[in-house]
Protein backbone atom coordinates (compact mmCIF):
# COMPACT_ATOMS: atom_id res chain seq x y z
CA UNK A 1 -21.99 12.04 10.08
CA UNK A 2 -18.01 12.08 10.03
CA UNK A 3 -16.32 9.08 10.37
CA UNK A 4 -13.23 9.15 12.69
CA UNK A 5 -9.72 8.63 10.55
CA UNK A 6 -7.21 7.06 12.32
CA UNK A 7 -3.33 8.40 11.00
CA UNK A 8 0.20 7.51 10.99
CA UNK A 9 3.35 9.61 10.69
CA UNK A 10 5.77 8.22 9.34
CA UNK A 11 9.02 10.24 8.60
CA UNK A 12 10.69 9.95 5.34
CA UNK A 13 13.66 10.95 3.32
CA UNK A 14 12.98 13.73 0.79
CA UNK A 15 14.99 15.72 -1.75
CA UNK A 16 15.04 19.12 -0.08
CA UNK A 17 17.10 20.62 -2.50
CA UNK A 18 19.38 19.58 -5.60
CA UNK A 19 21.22 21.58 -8.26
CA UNK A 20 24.83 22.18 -9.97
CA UNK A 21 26.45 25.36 -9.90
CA UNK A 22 29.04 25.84 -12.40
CA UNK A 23 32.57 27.76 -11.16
CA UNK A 24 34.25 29.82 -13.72
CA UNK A 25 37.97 29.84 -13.24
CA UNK A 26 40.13 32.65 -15.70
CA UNK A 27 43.22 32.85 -14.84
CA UNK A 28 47.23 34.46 -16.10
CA UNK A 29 49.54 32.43 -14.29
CA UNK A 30 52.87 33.29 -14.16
CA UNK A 31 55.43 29.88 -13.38
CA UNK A 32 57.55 30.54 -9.68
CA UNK A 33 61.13 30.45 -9.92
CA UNK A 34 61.58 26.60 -9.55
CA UNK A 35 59.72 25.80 -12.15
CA UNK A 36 61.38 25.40 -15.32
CA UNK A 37 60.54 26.55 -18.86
CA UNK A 38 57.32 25.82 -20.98
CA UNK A 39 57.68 23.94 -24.01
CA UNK A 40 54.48 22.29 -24.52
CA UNK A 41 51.37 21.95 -22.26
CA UNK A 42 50.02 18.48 -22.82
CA UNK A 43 47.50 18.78 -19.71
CA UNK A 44 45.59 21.46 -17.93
CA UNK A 45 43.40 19.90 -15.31
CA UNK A 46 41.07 20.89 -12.64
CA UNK A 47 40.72 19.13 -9.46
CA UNK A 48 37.95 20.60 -6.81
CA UNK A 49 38.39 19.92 -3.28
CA UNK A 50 35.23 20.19 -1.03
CA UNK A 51 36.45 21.62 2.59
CA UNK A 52 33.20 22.88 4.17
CA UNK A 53 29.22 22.73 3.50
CA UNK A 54 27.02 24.78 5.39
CA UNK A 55 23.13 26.00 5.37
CA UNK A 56 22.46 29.68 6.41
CA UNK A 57 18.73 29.99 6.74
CA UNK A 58 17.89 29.97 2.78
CA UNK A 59 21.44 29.58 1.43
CA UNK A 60 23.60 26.51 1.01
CA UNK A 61 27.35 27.83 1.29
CA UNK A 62 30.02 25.03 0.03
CA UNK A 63 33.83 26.44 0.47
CA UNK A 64 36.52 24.34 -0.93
CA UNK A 65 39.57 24.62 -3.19
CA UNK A 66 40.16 24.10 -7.18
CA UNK A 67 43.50 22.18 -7.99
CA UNK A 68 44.63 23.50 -11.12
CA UNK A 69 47.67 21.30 -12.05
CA UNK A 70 49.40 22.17 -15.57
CA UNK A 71 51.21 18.85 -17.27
CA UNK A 72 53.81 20.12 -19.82
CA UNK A 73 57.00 19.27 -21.27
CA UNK A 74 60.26 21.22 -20.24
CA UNK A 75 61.97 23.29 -22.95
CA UNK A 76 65.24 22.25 -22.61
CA UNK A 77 65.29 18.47 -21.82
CA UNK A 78 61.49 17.85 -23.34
CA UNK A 79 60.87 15.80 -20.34
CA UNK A 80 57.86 16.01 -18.06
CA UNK A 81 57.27 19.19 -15.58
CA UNK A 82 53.86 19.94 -13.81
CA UNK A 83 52.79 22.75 -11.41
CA UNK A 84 49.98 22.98 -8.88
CA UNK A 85 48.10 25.80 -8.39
CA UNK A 86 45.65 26.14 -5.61
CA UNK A 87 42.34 28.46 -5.85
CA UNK A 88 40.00 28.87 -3.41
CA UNK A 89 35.74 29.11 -4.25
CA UNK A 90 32.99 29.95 -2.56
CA UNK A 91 29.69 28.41 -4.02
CA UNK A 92 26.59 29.81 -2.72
CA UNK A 93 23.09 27.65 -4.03
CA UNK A 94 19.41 29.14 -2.88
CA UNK A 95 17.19 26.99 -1.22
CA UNK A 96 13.70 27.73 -1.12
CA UNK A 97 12.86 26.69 2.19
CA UNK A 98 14.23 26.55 5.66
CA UNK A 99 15.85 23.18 6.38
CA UNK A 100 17.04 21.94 9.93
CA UNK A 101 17.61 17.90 10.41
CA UNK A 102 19.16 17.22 6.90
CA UNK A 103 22.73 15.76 5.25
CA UNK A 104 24.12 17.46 2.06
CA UNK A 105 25.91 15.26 -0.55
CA UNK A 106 28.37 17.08 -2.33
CA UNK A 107 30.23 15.67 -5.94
CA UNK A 108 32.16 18.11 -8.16
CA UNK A 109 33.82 17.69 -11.55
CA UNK A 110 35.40 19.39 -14.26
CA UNK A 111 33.60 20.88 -17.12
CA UNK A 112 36.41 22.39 -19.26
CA UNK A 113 39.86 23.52 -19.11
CA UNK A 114 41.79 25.68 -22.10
CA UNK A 115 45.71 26.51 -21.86
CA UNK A 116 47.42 28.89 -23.68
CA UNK A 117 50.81 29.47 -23.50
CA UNK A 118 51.84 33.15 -23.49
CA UNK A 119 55.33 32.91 -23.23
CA UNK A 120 57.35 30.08 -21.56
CA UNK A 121 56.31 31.26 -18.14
CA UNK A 122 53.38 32.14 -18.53
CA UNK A 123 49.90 30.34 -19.43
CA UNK A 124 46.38 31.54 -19.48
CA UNK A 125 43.92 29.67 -18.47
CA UNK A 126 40.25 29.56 -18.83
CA UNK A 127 37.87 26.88 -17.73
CA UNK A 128 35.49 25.56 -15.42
CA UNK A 129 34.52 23.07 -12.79
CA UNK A 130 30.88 21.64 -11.81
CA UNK A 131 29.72 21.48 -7.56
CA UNK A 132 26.15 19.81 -7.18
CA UNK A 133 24.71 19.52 -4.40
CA UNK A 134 21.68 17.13 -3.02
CA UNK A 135 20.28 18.08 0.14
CA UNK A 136 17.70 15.33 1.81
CA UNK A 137 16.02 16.66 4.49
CA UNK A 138 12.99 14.89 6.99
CA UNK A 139 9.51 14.72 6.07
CA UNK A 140 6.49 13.82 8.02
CA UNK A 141 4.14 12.24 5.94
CA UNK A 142 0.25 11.65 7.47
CA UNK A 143 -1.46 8.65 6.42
CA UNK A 144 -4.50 7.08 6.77
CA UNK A 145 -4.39 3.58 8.66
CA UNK A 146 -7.96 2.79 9.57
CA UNK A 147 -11.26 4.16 9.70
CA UNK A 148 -13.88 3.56 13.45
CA UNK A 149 -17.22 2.14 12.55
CA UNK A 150 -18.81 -0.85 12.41
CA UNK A 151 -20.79 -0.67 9.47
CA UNK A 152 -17.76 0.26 7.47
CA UNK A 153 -15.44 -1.95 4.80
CA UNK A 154 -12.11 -1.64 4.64
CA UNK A 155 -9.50 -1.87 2.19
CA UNK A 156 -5.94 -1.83 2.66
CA UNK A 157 -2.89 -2.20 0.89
CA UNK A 158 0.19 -2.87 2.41
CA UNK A 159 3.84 -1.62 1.39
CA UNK A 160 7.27 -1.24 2.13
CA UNK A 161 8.46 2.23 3.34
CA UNK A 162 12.26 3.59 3.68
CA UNK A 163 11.85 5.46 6.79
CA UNK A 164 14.60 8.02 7.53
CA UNK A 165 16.54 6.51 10.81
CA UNK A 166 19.03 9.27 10.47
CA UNK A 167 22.30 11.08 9.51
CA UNK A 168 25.95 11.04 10.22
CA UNK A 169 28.87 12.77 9.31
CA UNK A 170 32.30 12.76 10.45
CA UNK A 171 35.60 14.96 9.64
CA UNK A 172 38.64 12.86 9.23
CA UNK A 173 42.50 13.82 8.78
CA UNK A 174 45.06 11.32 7.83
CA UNK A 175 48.62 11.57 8.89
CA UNK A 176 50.97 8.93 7.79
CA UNK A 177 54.58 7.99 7.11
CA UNK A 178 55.72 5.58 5.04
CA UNK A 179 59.24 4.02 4.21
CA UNK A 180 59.96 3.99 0.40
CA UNK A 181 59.08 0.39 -0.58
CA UNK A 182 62.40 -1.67 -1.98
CA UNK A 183 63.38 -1.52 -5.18
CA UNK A 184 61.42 1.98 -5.85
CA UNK A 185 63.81 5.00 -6.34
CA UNK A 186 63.60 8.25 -4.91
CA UNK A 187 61.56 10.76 -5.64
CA UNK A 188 63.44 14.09 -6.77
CA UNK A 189 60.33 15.72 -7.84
CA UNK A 190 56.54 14.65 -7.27
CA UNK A 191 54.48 15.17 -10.52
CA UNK A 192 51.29 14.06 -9.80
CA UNK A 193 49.12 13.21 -6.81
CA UNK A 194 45.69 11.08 -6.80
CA UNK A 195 43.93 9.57 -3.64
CA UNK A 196 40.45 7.08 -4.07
CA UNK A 197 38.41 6.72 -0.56
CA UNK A 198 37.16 3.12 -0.63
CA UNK A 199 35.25 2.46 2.00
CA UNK A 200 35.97 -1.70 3.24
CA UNK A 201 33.35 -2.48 5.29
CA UNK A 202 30.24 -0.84 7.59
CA UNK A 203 28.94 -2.45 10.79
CA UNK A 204 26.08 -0.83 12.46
CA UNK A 205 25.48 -1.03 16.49
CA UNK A 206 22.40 1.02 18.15
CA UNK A 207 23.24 4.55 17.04
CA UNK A 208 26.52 4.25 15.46
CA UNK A 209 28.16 3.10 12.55
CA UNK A 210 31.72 1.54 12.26
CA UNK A 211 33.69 2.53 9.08
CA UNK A 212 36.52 1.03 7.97
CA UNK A 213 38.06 1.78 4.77
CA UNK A 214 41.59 2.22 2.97
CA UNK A 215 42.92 5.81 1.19
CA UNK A 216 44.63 4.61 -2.01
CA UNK A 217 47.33 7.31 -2.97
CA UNK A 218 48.60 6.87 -6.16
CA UNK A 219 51.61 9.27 -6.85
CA UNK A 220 53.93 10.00 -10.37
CA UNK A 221 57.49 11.53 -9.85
CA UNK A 222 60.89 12.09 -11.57
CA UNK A 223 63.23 9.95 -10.07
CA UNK A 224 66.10 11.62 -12.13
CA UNK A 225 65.61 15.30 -12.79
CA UNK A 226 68.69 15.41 -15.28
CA UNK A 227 67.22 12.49 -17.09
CA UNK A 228 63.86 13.41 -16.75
CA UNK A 229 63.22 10.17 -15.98
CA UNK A 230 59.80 9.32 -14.19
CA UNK A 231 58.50 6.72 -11.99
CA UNK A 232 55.14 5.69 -10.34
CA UNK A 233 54.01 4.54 -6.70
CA UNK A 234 51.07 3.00 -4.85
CA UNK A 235 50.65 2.87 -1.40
CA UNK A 236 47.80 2.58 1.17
CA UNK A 237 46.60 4.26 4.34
CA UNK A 238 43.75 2.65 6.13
CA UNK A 239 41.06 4.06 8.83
CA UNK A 240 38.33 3.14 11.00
CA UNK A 241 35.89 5.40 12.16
CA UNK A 242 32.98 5.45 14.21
CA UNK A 243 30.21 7.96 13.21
CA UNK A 244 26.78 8.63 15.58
CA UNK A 245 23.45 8.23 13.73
CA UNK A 246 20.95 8.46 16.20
CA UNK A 247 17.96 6.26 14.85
CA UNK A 248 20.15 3.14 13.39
CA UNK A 249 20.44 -0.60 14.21
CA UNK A 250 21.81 -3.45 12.92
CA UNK A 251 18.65 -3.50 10.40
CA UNK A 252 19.12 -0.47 8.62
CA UNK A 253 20.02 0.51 5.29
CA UNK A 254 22.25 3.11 4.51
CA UNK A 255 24.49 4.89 1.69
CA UNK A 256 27.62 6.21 3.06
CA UNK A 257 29.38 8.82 0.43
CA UNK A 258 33.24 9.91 0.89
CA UNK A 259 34.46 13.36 -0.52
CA UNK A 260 38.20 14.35 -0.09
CA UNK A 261 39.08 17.79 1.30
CA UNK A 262 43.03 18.06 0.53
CA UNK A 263 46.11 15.83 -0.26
CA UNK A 264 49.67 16.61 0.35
CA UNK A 265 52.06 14.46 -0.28
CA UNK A 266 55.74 15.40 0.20
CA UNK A 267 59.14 13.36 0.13
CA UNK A 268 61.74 13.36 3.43
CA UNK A 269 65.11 12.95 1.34
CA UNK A 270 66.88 12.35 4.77
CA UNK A 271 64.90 9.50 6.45
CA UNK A 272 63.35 7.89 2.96
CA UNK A 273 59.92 8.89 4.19
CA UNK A 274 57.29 9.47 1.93
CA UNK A 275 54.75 11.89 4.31
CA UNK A 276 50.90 12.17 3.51
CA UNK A 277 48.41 14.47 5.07
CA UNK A 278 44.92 13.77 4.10
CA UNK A 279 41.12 15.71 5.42
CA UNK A 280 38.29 14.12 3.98
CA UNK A 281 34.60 13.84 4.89
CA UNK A 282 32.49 11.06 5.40
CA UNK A 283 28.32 11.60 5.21
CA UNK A 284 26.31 8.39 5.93
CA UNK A 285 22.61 8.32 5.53
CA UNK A 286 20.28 5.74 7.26
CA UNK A 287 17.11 4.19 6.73
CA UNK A 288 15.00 1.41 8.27
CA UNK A 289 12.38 -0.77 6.01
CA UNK A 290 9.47 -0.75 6.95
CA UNK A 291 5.79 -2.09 6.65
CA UNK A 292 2.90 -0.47 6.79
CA UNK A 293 -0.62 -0.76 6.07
CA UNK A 294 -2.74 2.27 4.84
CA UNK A 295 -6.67 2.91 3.86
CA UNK A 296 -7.36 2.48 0.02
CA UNK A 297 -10.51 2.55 -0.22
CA UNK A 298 -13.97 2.16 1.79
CA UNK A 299 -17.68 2.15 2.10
CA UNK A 300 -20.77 1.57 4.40
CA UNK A 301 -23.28 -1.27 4.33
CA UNK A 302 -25.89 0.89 5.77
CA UNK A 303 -25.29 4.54 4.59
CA UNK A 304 -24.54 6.09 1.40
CA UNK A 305 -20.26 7.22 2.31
CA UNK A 306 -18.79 10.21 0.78
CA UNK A 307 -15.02 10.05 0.41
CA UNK A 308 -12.21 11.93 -0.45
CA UNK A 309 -8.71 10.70 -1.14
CA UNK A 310 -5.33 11.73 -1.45
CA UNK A 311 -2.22 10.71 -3.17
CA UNK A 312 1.61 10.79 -2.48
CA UNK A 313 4.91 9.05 -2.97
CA UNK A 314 6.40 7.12 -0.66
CA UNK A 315 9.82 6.09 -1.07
CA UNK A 316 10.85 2.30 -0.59
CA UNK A 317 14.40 0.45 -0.56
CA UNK A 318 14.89 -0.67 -4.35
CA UNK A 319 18.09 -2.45 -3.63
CA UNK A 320 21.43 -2.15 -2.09
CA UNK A 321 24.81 -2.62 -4.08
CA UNK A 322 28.01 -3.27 -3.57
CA UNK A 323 29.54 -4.64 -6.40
CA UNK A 324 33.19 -4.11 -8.34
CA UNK A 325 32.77 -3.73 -12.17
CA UNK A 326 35.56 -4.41 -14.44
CA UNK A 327 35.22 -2.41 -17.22
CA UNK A 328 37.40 -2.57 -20.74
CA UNK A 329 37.45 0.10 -23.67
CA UNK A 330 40.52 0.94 -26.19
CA UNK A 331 41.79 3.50 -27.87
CA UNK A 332 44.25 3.73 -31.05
CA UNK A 333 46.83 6.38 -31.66
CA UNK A 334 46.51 6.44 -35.94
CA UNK A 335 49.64 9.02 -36.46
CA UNK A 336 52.35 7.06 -34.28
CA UNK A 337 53.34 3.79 -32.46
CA UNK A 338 53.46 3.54 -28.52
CA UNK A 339 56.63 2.15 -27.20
CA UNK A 340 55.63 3.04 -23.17
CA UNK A 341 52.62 4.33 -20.90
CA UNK A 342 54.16 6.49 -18.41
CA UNK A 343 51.11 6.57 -16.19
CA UNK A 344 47.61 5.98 -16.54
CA UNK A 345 44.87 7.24 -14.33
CA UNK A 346 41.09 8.54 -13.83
CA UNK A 347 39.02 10.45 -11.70
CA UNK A 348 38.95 9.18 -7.77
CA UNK A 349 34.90 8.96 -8.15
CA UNK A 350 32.61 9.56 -10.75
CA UNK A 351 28.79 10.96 -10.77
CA UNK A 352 26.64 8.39 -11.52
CA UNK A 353 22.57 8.74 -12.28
CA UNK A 354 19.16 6.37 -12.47
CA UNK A 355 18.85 5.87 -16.21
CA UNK A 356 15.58 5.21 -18.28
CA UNK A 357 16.52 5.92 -21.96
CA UNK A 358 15.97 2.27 -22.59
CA UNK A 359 12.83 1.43 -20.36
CA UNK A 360 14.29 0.02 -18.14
CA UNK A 361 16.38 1.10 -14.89
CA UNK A 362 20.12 1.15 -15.04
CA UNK A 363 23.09 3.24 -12.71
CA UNK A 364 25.11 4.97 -15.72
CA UNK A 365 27.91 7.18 -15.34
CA UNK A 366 31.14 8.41 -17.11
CA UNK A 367 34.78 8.01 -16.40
CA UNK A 368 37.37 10.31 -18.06
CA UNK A 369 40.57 8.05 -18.14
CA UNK A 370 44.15 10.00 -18.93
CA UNK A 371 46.98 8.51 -20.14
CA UNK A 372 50.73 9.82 -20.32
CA UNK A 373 52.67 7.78 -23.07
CA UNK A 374 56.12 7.87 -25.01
CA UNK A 375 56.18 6.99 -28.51
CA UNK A 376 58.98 5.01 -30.88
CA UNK A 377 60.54 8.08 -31.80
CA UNK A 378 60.77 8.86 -28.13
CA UNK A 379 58.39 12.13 -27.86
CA UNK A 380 55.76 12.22 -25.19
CA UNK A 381 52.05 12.36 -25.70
CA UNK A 382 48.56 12.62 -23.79
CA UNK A 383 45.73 11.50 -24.80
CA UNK A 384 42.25 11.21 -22.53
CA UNK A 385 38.96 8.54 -23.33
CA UNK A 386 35.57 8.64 -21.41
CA UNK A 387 34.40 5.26 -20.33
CA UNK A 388 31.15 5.27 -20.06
CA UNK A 389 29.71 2.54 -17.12
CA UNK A 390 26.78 1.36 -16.50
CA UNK A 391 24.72 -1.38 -14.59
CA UNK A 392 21.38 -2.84 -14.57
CA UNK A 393 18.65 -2.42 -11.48
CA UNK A 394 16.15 -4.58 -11.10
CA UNK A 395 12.34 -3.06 -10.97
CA UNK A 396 10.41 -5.20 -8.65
CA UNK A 397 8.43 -2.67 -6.98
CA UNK A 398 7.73 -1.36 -10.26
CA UNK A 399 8.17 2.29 -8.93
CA UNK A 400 7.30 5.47 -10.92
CA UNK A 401 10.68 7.06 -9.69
CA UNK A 402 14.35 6.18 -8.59
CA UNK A 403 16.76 7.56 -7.08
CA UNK A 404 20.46 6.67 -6.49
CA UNK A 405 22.28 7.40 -3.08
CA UNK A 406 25.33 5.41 -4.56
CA UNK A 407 29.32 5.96 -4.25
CA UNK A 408 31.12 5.18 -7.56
CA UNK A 409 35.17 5.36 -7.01
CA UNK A 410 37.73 3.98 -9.35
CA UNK A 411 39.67 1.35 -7.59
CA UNK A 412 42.07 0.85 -9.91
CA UNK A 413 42.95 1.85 -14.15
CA UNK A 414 45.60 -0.06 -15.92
CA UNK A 415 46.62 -0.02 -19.72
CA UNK A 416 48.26 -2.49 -22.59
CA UNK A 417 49.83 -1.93 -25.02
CA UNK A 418 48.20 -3.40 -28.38
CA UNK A 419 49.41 -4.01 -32.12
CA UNK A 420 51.91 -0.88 -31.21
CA UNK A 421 49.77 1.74 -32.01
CA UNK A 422 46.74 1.16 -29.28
CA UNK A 423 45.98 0.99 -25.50
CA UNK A 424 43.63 -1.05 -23.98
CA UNK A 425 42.11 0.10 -20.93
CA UNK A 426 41.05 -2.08 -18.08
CA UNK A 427 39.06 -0.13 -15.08
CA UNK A 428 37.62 -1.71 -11.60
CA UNK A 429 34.87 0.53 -10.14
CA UNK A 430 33.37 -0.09 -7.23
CA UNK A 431 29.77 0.77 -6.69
CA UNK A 432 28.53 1.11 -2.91
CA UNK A 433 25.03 2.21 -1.97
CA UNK A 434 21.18 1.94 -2.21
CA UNK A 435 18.93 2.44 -4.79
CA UNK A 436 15.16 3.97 -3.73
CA UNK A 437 12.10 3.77 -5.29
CA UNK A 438 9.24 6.27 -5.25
CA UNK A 439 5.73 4.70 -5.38
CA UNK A 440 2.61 6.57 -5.82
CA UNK A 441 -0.46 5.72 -2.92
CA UNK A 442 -3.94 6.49 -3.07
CA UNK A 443 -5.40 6.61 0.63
CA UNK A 444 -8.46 8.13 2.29
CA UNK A 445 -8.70 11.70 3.77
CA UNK A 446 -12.18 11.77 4.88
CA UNK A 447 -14.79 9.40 5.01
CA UNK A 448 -18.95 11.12 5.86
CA UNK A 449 -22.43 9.71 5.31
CA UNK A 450 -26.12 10.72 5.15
CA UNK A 451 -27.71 8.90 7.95
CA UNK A 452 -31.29 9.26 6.13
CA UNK A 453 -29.40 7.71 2.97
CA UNK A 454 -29.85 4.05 4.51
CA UNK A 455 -29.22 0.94 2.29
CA UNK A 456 -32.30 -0.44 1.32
CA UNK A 457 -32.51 -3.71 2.64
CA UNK A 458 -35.80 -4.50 2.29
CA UNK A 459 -35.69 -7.05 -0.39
CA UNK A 460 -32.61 -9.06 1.00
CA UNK A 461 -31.96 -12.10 -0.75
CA UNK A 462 -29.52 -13.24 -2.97
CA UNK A 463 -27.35 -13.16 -6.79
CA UNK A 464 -25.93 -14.85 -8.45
CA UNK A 465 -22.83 -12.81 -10.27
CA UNK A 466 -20.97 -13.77 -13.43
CA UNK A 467 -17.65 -12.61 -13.04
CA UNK A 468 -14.80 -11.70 -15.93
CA UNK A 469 -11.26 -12.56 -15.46
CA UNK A 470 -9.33 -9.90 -13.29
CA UNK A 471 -12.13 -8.68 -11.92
CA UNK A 472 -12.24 -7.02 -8.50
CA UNK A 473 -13.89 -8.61 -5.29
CA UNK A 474 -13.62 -5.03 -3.96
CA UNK A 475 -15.24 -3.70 -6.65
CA UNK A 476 -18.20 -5.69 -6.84
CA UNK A 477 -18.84 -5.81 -3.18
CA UNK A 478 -18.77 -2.03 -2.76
CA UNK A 479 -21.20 -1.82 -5.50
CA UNK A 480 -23.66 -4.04 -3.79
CA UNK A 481 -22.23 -2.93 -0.29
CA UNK A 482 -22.31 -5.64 1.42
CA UNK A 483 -19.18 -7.74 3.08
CA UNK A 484 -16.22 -8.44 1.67
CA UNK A 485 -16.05 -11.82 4.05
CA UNK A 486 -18.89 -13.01 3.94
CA UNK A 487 -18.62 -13.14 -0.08
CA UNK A 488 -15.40 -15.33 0.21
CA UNK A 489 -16.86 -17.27 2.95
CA UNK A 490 -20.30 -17.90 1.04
CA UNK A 491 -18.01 -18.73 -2.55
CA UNK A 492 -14.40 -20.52 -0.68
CA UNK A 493 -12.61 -17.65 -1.90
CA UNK A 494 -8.94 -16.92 -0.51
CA UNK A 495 -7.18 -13.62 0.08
CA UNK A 496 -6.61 -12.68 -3.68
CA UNK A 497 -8.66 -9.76 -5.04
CA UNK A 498 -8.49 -10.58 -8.51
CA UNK A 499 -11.34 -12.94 -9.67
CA UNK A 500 -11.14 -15.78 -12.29
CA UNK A 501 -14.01 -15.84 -14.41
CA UNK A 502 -16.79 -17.70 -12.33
CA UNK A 503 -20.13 -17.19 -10.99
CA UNK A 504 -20.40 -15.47 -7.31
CA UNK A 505 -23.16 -15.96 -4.77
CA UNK A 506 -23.54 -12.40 -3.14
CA UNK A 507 -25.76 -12.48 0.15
CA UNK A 508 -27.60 -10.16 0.55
């Protein structure tokens, strides 16, 4: 006879899709009119902008635009020029299968960059810039929760599941206006542009989440374009956004990831306004922990059971982090002494990935710091240093897998001048997210039994069993099929499976 299974769906996160697609970008640029003479290029650098993401049946389609900015020196004064150059891309990833209730997590970053100066308007460029992509998607997973019949054993396990509540995402554009602080001169000519989403805090209410968070633009400019002489600003622009999630409460977990779509900043001479427009993107994902009990293992007392089983991973909240890291590193110039930095900066946000080269689970990622200096003899220099971070996760579900759904973004990247001839860097990078863990289960997929194949009770009694440290109760009692409570209840045993080393009583 079959014995009746009784299942539970439960509906989890899964990886539907994720992958890198690198952009080639080759390119003979040719300097507009304003822009003065080449000297030297110092910096070629490629910034992507993410504007849309889209699946099309088997096709993920993410449109956005490359910032190529070029950082040189200006032939007649030596002092520092840049120029922007925008290129749109088109990045088109296959996915196998057809996804519909899902949230795509976007990062990009640049691979390589080579300038070569033609003549001293015009520079070819060839390089490259990194999109990945991580699609998680919504997966029904049947399990086995219990088993009908009386003559049966049972034996569960219980663990804690991170089931998918939802997803979110929200468009936002920025406008703002703001005075030029005192004691900051103008700017005659804006170099340099950088903007870090940090989001402040999240509250969550029945099917929404409440954002608020802070845009830090960070900007470099001449402030004399005779003189070429520069000068840096900071300002803020704060938001608060609500985003639906259907599926959420004030219980659930969530990682909420920030990608910027465009920045332009621009200078009103006549009012002393200093006018940003910003569109970014904000994608939150949601889950709820929760705990749930599922069939292991189990046999009759009266038949002889046939079982199959089945295994899967189920995926289970390893932690959640929010934490600032201050982070330090140097780096010495050899061939000349440093009298200023001009301006010193990194990447917005950094990719970051589950690391388990040392056996044991760390968040590890790299951050590609840039520094514009003057030396004693008054000539200009750049000079770039990856910092590599990286911070310990504690493995107390001791899961075969992880998996990070975690926001890294630079809050801030400041430099000192040391012994004259080297900089030391000090970074604050704020991680924001969860960590999950994958576990492996073993549960039961179909349970049958010979009703001619009855236990032979005929010679009921009772044994005495000498036990070995660890052993299972389980074990033994399936082997003599008989039941698991009336064992602890003959021997004053407790809940624990594992067995000191003792001698059982097993009634039979």
């Amino acid at each position: 006879m079959d014995y009746e299974l009784i299942k539970e769906k439960i509906t989890v996160g899964t990886i539907a899709y994720s992958g890198c697609k690198e952009q080639p970008i080759d390119i003979d640029l040719t300097l507009p009119d304003f822009c003065t003479d080449i000297k030297k290029v110092l910096k070629c650098k490629i910034t992507p902008f993410i504007n849309t993401k889209s699946i099309n049946g088997d096709t993920l389609e993410i449109d956005g635009t490359a910032g190529l900015l070029i950082i040189y020196l200006d032939n007649d004064s030596g002092s520092i020029r840049t120029y922007e150059h925008m290129i749109p891309f088109n990045t088109v990833m296959a996915i196998k299968n057809t996804i519909t209730d899902y949230a795509v997590l976007v990062t990009s970053k640049m691979e390589y960059v080579n300038c070569r100066v033609l003549t001293p308007r015009r520079v070819d460029i060839h390089g490259a810039f990194s999109v990945c992509a991580k699609i998680i998607s919504k997966s029904d997973k049947e399990i086995t929760t219990d088993i009908d019949g009386d003559d049966t054993q049972k034996n569960y396990i219980e663990t804690s599941v991170a089931k998918i509540a939802g997803f979110g995402e929200q468009m936002i554009t920025l406008n703002d206006s703001q005075p030029l602080p005192n004691g900051k001169s103008a700017p005659e000519n804006i170099l340099k542009k950088d903007a870090v989403i940090n989001i402040d805090d999240i509250k969550i209410i029945p099917d929404k989440m409440m954002i608020k968070g802070a845009v830090q633009v960070k900007l470099l400019y001449i402030s004399n374009l005779e003189s070429g002489e520069t000068g840096t600003l900071e300002y803020k622009i704060e938001f608060n956004k609500i985003i639906d999630i259907s599926g959420v409460d004030e219980n659930s977990k969530y990682s909420v990831t920030p990608m910027l779509g465009s920045l332009s900043v621009t200078y009103n001479s006549d009012e002393s306004l200093i006018n940003t427009d910003i569109k970014m993107c904000i994608t939150a994902v949601a889950y709820n922990d929760v705990q749930m009990k599922y069939l292991n293992d189990t046999y009759s007392m009266k038949y002889d059971m046939i079982t199959t089983s089945s295994q899967t991973f189920l995926p289970s909240i390893q932690s959640e982090i929010c934490k600032t890291l201050s982070e330090k590193s140097s780096i010495s110039l050899s061939d000349r002494n440093i009298s200023s930095i001009i301006d010193i900066w990194a990447e917005s946000s950094i990719p970051i990935h589950i690391d388990t080269s040392n056996s044991s689970y760390t968040i590890s990622g790299r951050a590609p710091v840039y520094i514009l200096g003057m030396s004693d003899d008054g000539e200009i220099f750049f000079i770039e240093k990856n910092v590599d971070v990286s911070f310990p996760i504690e493995d107390d579900t001791h899961a075969e897998m992880m998996s990070a759904e975690v926001y890294a973004c630079i809050l801030s990247t400041s430099g000192k001048i040391i012994n004259g001839n080297s900089i030391e860097i000090n970074m604050d990078i704020k991680l924001q997210g969860i960590v999950l863990g994958d576990k492996q289960i073993n549960y039961i997929t179909s349970a049958s039994s010979d009703e001619d194949s009855v236990v032979d009770n005929t010679d009921r009694g009772m044994i005495l069993y000498y036990t070995e440290k660890g052993e299972k109760l389980w074990d033994i009692t399936k082997k003599y099929k008989i039941s698991v409570d009336m064992v602890k209840e003959e021997n004053n045993i407790g809940d624990s499976d594992d067995l000191e080393k003792m001698v059982l009583i097993l009634p039979l």
